[in-house]
Protein backbone atom coordinates (compact mmCIF):
# COMPACT_ATOMS: atom_id res chain seq x y z
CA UNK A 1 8.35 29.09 -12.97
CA UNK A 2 11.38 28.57 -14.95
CA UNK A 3 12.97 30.39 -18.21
CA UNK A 4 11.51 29.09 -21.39
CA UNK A 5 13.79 26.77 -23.18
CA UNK A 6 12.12 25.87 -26.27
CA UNK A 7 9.42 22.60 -27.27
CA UNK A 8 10.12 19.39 -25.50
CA UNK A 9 9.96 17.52 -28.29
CA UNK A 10 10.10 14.21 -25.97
CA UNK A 11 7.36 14.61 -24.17
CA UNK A 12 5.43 15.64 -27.34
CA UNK A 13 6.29 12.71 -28.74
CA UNK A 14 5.06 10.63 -25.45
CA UNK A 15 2.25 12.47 -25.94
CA UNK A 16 1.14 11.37 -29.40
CA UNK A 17 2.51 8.07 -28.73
CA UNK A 18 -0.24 7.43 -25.83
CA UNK A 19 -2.72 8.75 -28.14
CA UNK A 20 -4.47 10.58 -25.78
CA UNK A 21 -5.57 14.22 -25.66
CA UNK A 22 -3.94 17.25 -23.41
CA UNK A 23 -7.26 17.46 -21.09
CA UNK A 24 -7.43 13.78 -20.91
CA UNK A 25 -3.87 13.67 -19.89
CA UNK A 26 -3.91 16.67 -17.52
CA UNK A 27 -6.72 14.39 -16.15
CA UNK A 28 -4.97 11.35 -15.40
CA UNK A 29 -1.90 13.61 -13.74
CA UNK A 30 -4.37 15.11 -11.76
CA UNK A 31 -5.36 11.36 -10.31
CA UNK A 32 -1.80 10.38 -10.13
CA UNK A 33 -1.30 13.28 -7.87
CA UNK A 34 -4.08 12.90 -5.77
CA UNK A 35 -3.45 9.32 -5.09
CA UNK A 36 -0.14 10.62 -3.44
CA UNK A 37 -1.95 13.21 -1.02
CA UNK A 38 -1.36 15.83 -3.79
CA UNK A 39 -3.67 18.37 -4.69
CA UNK A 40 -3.31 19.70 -8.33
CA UNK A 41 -5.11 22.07 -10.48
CA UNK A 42 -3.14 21.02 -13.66
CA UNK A 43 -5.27 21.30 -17.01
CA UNK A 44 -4.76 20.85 -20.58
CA UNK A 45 -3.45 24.16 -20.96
CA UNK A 46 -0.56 23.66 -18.31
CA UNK A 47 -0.08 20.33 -20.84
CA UNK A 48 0.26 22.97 -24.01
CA UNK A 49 3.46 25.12 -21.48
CA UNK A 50 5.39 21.97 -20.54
CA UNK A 51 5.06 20.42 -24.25
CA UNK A 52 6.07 24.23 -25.47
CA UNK A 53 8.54 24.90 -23.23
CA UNK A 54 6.94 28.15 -22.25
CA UNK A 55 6.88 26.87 -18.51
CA UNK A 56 8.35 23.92 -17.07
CA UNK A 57 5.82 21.33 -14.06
CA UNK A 58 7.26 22.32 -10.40
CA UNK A 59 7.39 19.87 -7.40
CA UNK A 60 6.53 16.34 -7.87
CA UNK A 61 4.60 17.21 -11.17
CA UNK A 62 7.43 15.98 -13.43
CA UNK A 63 6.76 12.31 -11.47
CA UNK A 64 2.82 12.10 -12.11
CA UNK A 65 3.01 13.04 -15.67
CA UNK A 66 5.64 10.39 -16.45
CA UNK A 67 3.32 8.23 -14.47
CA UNK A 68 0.27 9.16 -16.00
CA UNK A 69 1.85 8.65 -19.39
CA UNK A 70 3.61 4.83 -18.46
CA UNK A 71 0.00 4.14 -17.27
CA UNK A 72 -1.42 5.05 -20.92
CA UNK A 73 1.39 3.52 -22.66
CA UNK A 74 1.34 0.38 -20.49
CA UNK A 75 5.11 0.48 -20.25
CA UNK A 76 7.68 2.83 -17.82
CA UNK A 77 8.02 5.95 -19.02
CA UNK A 78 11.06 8.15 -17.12
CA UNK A 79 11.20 11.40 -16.54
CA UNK A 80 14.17 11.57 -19.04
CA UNK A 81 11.88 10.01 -21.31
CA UNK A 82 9.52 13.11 -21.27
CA UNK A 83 12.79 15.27 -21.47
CA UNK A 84 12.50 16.04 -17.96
CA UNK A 85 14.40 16.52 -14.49
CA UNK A 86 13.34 16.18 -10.99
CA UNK A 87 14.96 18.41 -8.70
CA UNK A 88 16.42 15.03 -7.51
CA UNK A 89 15.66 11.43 -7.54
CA UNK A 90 12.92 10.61 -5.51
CA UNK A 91 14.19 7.66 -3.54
CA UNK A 92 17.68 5.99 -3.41
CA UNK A 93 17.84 3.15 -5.57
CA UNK A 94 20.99 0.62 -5.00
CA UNK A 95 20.89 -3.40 -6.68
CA UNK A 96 21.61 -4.44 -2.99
CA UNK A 97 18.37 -4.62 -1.03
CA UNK A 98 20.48 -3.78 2.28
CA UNK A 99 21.93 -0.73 0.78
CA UNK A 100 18.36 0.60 -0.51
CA UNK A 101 16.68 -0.28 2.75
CA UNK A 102 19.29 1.45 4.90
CA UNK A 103 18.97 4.62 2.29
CA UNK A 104 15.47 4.19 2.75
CA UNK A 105 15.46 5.03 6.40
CA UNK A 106 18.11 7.49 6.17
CA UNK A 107 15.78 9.58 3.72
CA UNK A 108 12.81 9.13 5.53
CA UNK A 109 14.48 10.41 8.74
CA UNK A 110 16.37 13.35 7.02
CA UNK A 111 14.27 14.20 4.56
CA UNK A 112 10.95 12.90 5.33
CA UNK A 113 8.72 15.31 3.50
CA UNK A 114 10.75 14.72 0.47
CA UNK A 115 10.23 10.72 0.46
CA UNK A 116 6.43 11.57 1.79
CA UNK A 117 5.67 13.23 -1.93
CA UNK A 118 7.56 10.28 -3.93
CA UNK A 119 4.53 8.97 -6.32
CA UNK A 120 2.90 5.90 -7.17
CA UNK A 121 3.85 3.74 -10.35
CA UNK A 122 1.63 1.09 -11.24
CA UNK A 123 4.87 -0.37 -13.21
CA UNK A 124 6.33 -0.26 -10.00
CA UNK A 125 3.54 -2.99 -8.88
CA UNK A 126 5.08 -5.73 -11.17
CA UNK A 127 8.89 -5.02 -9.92
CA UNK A 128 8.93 -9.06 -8.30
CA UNK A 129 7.72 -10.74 -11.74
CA UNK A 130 11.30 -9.25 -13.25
CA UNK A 131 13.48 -9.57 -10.27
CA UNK A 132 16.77 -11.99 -10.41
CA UNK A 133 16.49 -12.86 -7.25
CA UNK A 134 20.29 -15.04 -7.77
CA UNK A 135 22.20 -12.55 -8.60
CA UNK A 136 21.39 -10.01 -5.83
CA UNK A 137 21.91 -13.39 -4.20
CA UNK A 138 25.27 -13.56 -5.03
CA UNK A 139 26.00 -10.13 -4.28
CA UNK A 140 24.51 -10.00 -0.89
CA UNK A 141 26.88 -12.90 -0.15
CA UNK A 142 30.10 -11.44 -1.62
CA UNK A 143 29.98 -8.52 0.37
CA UNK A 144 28.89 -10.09 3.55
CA UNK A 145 31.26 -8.05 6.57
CA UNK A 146 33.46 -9.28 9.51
CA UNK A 147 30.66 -8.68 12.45
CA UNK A 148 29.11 -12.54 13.64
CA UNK A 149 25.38 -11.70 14.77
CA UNK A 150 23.34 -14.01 17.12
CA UNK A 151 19.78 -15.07 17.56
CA UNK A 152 19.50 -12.69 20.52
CA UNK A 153 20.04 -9.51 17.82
CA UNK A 154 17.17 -11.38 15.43
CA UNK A 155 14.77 -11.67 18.43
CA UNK A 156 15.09 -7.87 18.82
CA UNK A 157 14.44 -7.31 15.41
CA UNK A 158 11.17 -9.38 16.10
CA UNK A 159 10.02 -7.83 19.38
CA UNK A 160 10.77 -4.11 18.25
CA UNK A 161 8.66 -4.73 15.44
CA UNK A 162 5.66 -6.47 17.24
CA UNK A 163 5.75 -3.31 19.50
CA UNK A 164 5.51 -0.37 16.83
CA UNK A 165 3.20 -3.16 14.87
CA UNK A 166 0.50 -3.23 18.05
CA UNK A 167 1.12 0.65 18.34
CA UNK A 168 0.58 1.42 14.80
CA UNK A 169 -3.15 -0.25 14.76
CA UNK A 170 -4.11 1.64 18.05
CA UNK A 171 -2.57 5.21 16.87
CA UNK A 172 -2.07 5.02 13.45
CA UNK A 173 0.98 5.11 11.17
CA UNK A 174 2.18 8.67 12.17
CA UNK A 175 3.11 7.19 15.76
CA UNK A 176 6.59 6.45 15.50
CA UNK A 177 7.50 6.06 11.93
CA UNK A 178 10.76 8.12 12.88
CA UNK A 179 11.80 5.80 15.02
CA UNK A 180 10.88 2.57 13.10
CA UNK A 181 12.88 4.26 10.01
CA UNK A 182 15.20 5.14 12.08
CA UNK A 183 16.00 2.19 13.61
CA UNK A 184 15.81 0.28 9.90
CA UNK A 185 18.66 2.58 8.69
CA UNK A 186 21.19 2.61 11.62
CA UNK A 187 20.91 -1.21 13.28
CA UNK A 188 18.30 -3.61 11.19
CA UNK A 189 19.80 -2.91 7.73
CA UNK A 190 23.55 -3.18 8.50
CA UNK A 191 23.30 -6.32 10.54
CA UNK A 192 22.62 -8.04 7.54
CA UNK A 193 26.11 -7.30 6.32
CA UNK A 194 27.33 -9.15 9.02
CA UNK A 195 28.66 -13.30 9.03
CA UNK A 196 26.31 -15.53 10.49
CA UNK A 197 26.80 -19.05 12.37
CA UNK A 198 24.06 -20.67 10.33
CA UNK A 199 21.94 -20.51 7.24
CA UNK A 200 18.83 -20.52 9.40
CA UNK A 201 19.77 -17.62 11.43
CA UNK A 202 20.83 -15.75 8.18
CA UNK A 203 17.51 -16.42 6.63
CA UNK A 204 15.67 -15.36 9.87
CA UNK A 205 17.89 -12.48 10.09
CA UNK A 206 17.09 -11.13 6.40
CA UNK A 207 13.23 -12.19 7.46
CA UNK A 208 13.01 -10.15 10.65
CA UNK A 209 14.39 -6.65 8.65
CA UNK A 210 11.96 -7.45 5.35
CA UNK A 211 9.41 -7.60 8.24
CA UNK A 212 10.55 -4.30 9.78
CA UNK A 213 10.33 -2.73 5.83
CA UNK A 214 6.85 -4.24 5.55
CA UNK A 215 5.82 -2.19 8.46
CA UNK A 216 7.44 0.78 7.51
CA UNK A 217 5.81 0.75 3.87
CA UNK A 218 2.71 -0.26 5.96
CA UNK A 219 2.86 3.19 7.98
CA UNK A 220 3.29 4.92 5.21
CA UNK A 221 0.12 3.76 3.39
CA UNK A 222 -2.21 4.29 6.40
CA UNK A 223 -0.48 8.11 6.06
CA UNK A 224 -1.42 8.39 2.36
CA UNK A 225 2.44 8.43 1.40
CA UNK A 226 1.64 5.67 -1.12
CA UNK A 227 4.81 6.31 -3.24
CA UNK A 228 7.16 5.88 -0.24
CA UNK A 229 4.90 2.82 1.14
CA UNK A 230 6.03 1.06 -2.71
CA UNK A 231 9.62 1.67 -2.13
CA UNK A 232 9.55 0.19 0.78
CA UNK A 233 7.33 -2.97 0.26
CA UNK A 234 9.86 -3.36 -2.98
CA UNK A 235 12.95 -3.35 -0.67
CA UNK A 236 10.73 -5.86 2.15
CA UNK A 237 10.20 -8.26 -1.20
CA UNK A 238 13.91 -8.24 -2.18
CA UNK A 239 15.09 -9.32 1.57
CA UNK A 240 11.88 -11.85 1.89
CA UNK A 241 13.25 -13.39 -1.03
CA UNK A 242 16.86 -14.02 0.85
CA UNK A 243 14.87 -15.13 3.72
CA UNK A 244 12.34 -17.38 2.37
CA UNK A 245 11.78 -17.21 -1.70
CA UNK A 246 8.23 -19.45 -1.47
CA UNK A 247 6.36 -18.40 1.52
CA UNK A 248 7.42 -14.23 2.75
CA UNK A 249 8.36 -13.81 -1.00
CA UNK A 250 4.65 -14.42 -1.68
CA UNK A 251 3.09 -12.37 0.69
CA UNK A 252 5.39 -9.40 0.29
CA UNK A 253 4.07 -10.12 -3.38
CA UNK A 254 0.45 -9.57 -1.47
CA UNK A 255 1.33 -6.23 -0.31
CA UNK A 256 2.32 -4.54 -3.46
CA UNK A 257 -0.48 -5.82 -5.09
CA UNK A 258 -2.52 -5.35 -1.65
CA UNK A 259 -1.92 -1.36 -2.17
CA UNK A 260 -2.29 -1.12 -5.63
CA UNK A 261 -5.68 -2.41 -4.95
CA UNK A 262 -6.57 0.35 -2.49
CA UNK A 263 -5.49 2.68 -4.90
CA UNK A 264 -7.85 1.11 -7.38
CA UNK A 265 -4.94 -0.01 -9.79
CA UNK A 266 -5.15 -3.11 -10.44
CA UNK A 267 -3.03 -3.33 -13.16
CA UNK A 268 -0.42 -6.58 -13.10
CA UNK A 269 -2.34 -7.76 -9.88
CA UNK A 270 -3.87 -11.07 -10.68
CA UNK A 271 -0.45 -11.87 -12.23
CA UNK A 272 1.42 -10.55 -9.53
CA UNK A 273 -1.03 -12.92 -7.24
CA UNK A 274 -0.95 -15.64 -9.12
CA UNK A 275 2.83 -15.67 -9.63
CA UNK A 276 2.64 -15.35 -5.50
CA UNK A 277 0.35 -18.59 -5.08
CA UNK A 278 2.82 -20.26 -7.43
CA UNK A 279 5.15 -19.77 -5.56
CA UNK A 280 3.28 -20.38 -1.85
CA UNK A 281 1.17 -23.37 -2.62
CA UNK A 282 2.70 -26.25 -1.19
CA UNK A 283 4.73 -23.93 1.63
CA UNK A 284 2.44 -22.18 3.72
CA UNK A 285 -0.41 -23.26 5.93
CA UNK A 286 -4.10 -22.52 5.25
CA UNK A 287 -4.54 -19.19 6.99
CA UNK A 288 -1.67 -17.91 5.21
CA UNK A 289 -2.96 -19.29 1.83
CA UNK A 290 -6.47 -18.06 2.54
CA UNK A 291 -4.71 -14.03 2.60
CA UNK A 292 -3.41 -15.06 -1.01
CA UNK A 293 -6.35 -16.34 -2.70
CA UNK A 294 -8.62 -13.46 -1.42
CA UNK A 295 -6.66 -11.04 -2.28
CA UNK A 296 -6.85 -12.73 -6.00
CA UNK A 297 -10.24 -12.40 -5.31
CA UNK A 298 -10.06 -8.89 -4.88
CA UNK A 299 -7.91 -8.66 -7.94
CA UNK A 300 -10.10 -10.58 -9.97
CA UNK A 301 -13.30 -8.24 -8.49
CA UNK A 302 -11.37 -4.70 -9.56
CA UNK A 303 -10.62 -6.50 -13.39
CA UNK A 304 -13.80 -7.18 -13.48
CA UNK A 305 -13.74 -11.04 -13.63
CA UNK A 306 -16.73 -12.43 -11.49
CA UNK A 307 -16.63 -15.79 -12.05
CA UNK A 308 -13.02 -16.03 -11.45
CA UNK A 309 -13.21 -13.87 -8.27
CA UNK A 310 -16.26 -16.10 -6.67
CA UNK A 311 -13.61 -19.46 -7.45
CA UNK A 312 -10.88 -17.42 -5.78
CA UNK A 313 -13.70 -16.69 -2.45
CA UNK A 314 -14.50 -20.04 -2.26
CA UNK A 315 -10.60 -21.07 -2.07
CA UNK A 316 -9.84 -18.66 0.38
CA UNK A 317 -12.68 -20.42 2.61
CA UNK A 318 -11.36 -23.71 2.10
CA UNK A 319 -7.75 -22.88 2.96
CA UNK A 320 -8.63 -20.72 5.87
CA UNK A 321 -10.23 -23.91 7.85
CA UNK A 322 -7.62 -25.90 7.04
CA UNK A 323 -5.60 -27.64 10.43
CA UNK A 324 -1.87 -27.61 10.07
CA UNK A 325 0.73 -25.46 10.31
CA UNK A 326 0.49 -22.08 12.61
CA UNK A 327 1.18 -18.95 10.85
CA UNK A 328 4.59 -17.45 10.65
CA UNK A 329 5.76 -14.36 11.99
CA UNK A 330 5.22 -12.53 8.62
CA UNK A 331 2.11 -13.10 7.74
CA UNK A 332 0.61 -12.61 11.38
CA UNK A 333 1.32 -9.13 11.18
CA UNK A 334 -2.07 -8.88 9.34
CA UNK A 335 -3.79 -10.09 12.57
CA UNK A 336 -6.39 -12.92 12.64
CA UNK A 337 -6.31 -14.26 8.92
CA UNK A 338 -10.33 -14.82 9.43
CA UNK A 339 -11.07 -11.16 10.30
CA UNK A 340 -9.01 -10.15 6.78
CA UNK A 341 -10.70 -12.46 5.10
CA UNK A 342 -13.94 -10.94 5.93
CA UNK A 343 -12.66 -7.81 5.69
CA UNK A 344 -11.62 -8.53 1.97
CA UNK A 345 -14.40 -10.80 1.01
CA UNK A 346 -16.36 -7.70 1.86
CA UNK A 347 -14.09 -5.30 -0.46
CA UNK A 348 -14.55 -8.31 -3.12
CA UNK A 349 -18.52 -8.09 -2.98
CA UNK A 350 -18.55 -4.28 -2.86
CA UNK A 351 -16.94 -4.69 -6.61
CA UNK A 352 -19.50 -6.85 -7.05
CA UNK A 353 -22.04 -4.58 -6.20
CA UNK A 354 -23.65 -6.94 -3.70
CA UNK A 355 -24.07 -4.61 -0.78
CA UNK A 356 -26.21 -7.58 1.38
CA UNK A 357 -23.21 -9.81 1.24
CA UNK A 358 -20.57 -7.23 2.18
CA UNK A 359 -22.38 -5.71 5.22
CA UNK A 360 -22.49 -9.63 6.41
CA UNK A 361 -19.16 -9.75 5.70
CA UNK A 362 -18.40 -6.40 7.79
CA UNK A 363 -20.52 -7.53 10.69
CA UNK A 364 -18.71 -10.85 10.37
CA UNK A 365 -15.29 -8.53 10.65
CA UNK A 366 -16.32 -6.90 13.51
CA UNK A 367 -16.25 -10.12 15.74
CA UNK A 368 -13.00 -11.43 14.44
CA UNK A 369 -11.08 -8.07 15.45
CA UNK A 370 -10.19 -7.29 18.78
CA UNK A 371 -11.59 -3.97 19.51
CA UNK A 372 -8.70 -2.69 21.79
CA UNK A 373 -5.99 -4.18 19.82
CA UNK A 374 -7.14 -3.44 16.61
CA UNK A 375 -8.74 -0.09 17.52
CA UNK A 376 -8.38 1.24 13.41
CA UNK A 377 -9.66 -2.26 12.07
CA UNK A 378 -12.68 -1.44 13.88
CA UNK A 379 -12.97 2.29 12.75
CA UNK A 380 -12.41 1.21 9.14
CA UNK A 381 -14.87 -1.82 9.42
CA UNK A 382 -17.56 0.58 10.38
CA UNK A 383 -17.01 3.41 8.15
CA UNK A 384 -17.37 0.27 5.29
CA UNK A 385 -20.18 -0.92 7.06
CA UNK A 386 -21.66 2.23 7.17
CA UNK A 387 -21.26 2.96 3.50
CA UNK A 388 -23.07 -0.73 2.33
CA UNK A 389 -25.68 0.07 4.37
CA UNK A 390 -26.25 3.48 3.07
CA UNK A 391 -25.84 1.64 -0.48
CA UNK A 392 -29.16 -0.27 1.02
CA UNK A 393 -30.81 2.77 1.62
CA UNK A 394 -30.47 2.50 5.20
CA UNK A 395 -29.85 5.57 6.43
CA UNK A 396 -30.79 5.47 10.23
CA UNK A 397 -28.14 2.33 10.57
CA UNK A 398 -25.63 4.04 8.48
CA UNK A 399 -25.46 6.92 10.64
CA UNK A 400 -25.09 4.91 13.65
CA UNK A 401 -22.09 2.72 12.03
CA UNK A 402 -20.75 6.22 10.81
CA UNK A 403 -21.05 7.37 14.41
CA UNK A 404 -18.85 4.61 15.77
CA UNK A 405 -16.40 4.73 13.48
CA UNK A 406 -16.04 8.98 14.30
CA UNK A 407 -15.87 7.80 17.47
CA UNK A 408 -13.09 5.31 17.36
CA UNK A 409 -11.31 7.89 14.97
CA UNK A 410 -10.17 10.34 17.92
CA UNK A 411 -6.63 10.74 18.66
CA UNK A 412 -5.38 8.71 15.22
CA UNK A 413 -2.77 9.56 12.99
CA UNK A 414 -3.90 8.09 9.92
CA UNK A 415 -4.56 9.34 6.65
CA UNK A 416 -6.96 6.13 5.97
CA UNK A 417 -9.19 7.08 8.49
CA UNK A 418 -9.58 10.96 7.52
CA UNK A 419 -10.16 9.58 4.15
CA UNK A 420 -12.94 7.38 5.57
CA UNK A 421 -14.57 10.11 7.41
CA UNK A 422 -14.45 12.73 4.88
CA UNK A 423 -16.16 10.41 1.62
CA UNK A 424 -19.10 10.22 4.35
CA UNK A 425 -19.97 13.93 3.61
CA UNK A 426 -21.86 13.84 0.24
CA UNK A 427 -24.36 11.48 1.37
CA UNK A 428 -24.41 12.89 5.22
CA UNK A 429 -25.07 15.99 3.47
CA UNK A 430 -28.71 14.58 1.14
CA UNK A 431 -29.51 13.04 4.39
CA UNK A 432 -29.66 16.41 6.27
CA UNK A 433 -31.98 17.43 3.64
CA UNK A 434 -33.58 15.39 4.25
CA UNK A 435 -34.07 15.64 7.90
CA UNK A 436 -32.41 12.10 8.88
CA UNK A 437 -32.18 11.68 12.92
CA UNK A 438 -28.79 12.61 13.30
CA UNK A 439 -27.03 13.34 10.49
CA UNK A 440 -26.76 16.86 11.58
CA UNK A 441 -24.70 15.71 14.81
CA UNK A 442 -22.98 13.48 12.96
CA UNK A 443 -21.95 16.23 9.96
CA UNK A 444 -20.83 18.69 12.97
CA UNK A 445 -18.25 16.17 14.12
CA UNK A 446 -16.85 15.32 10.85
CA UNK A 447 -16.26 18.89 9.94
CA UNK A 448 -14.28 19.24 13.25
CA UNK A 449 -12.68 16.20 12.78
CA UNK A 450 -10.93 16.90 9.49
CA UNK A 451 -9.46 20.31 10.68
C-alpha cells in the first residue's frame, strides 16, 4: 500500500461519467483481470480507497480498471486518464512495426513475467480499422539499413517457424516461446531493416517475420497471456500490411478479432471482419476466405445476430469447396481450413444454443485433424464435444469424450487446455451424485491434473 495522497478526482470523474456503480465496476475489473490469468478479490469498497486516495490499486490493477472503465465508456480510457501510474508501461510501443516487434521479443525474453501480466483492451481489438498503413510505409522505407538480405535468410524465417508452429500444437505454447521471442528480437526483426534486391523478396521478407509474430501472439494465448498475445498480433498486422495489405492484412485482422472472441468480447468484431473480407475478397482462394466468413459467423453468433451468422455459415461452405488457388503460407498455419471450419461452425452453433448441430460439427472436427500432428486440436475438440453432449444430457458419452481429452492433455503446456479440464468440474461433480459410471475416475484425474 502506498501513502494517501488525497481524492483522485479523475478517476471519480471516469467514474460518474460511465454511469455505473462502485460494485458494478469492481465487477467488471474483476473480469478484466481474470481474463489475463489474474485472480482478484477487488470490491466496491477497494473502488471507494482508489477514488479517495486512501490507498492506491497495486500490480496490474491500475490496467484492468482503466480497461474496465474504456469498456463502459466505449472509448480508451488511459491510466493517466484515471489519474493513475503503472509502475511502467506495459509493453514498448514504437510507430515502426520493426522497432515494436524487436522490443517485443526483447521484453518477453528479459522480462517475461512482466509482458505475461500486460491486460486485454477490447479498444485494442479495433487498432487495424485506424491504422495509416502509408505512412509507417514511408517510414519503414526511409530508414531501411546498408545490409542486402537474400531469399535463403526468408526461407529460414519460414522453416524456423513451421518447426516451433508443429511443436507448439503437440506441446503447447510454453515449449519454446523463449526461443521463438528470442529469435524475433535478435535476427527476424532487424533483417527487415536491411536493402533488398526486389520488391517481392521485401514483401516476403516482412511476411515471413509478421508470421513469426502471429505465432508468438499465438503461444501466448494458448498460455492465457492474452494481453501480450494482442501486442503481438497488433505488431504481426502492421508488418502483414507491408507484406501483403489485401490477403495477410486480413487474416491478421482474423486473429485479433479471433481472440477477442475467445475472450467473449466481441466488441468491434463484425466490423473488424468485415473490414477484413473487404479487403480479402477478390485476393485469396476459397479455403482462406472460408476462415474469414466463419469467423464473421462467430462474430455475428456472440452479437447475437442469427440470421446474419447462418448467411455468414453458409458462405464459409461455399468458399471452402471452391478449386483454385492453394493456400498461402499464412493462413496454413491454422492447419486444414475444413477442420477450423468445423471447429468454428461448432463454436457458432454453441451461441446458438443448438447443441445437436455442434457435436456434428465436433465429430466432423475430429476427422479433419490429424491426431499426432494436431495432438491439442484433438484435446480441445473433445473437451467441446464433451460439453455439447453433456448440454444433451448425455452423460455416459460426455464422460468418455472428457476422458480422451484428459488423456491427450498429459505432458502440455497450455493454459487452454487446463482451462478446458477444469470448467468440466461443476457438472463432473452433479454427476458423481449422482452415481454416473465413471465420473469418479474421471474427477480423480482432473484434480491431479490441475496441480
Amino acid at each position: 500500500m502506498t501513502a494517501p495522497r488525497g481524492t483522485n478526482s479523475r478517476l471519480r470523474e471516469t467514474i460518474a461519467a460511465a454511469g455505473c456503480t462502485y460494485e458494478a465496476l469492481a465487477k467488471e475489473v474483476r473480469r478484466v483481470a481474470a481474463e489475463n490469468g489474474d485472480l482478484l478479490q477487488t470490491n466496491k469498497s477497494a473502488i471507494s480507497h482508489w477514488v479517495n486516495g486512501t490507498r492506491q490499486p497495486m500490480g496490474q490493477s491500475p490496467a484492468y480498471l482503466a480497461e474496465a472503465l474504456s469498456r463502459r465508456l466505449g472509448r480508451t480510457i488511459t491510466l493517466a486518464d484515471i489519474g493513475m501510474q503503472g509502475p511502467e508501461d506495459l509493453v514498448p510501443t514504437s510507430a515502426d512495426p520493426v522497432v515494436a516487434a524487436t522490443d517485443l521479443g526483447r521484453a518477453d525474453v528479459e522480462r517475461r513475467r512482466f509482458l505475461a501480466v500486460a491486460a486485454f483492451s477490447a479498444a485494442g481489438v479495433a487498432m487495424p480499422l485506424g491504422y495509416d498503413h502509408e505512412a509507417t510505409a514511408r517510414l519503414l522505407r526511409i530508414r531501411a539499413g546498408r545490409t542486402t538480405i537474400g531469399a535463403e535468410d526468408v526461407d529460414v524465417v519460414r522453416q524456423i517457424t513451421a518447426s516451433f508452429t508443429a511443436a507448439d500444437e503437440r506441446l503447447g505454447g510454453g515449449h519454446g516461446l523463449t526461443t521463438v521471442t528470442a529469435y524475433l528480437a535478435d535476427t527476424a526483426a532487424p533483417m527487415l531493416r536491411a536493402r533488398f534486391p526486389s520488391e517481392a523478396l521485401r514483401r516476403a521478407a516482412f511476411g515471413a517475420v509478421a508470421e513469426l509474430a502471429y505465432l508468438a501472439g499465438w503461444k501466448h494465448h494458448d498460455l492465457g497471456h492474452e494481453g501480450a498475445a494482442q501486442r503481438y498480433y497488433q505488431v504481426g498486422y502492421q508488418l502483414a500490411c507491408e507484406s501483403d495489405p489485401h490477403g495477410h492484412a486480413a487474416w491478421m485482422m482474423r486473429a485479433l478479432a479471433h481472440q477477442a472472441l475467445s475472450l467473449r468480447q466481441p466488441h468491434h468484431c463484425v466490423d473488424l471482419v468485415e473490414n477484413a473480407l473487404s479487403r480479402g475478397l477478390g485476393y485469396v482462394e476459397g479455403q482462406t476466405e472460408a476462415l474469414l466468413h466463419i469467423t464473421h459467423a462467430r462474430a455475428y453468433a456472440a452479437t447475437g445476430e442469427n440470421g446474419p451468422a447462418a448467411r455468414a455459415l453458409l458462405a464459409a461452405e461455399d468458399a471452402l469447396i471452391r478449386d483454385d488457388d492453394p493456400q498461402p503460407n499464412f493462413s496454413l498455419v491454422s492447419g486444414p481450413a475444413a477442420g477450423t471450419v468445423a471447429s468454428h461452425t461448432a463454436r457458432t452453433l454453441t451461441d446458438l444454443a443448438d447443441h445437436v448441430g455442434t457435436e456434428q460439427q465436433h465429430r466432423d472436427a475430429l476427422t479433419r485433424w490429424d491426431p499426432v500432428k494436431y495432438k491439442r486440436v484433438h484435446a480441445l475438440t473433445h473437451a467441446d464435444l464433451g460439453d455439447s453432449l453433456a448440454a444433451q444430457a448425455r452423460a455416459d458419452e460426455a464422460i468418455a469424450a472428457w476422458t480422451q481429452a484428459v488423456d491427450l492433455m498429459a505432458g502440455m503446456a497450455s493454459d487452454r487446455t487446463r482451462k478446458a479440464i477444469s470448467s468440466i468440474r461443476p457438472t463432473l461433480a452433479v454427476y458423481q451424485r449422482r452415481k454416473v459410471p465413471g465420473a469418479a475416475e474421471l474427477a480423480r484425474r482432473v484434480r491431479e491434473a490441475l496441480i
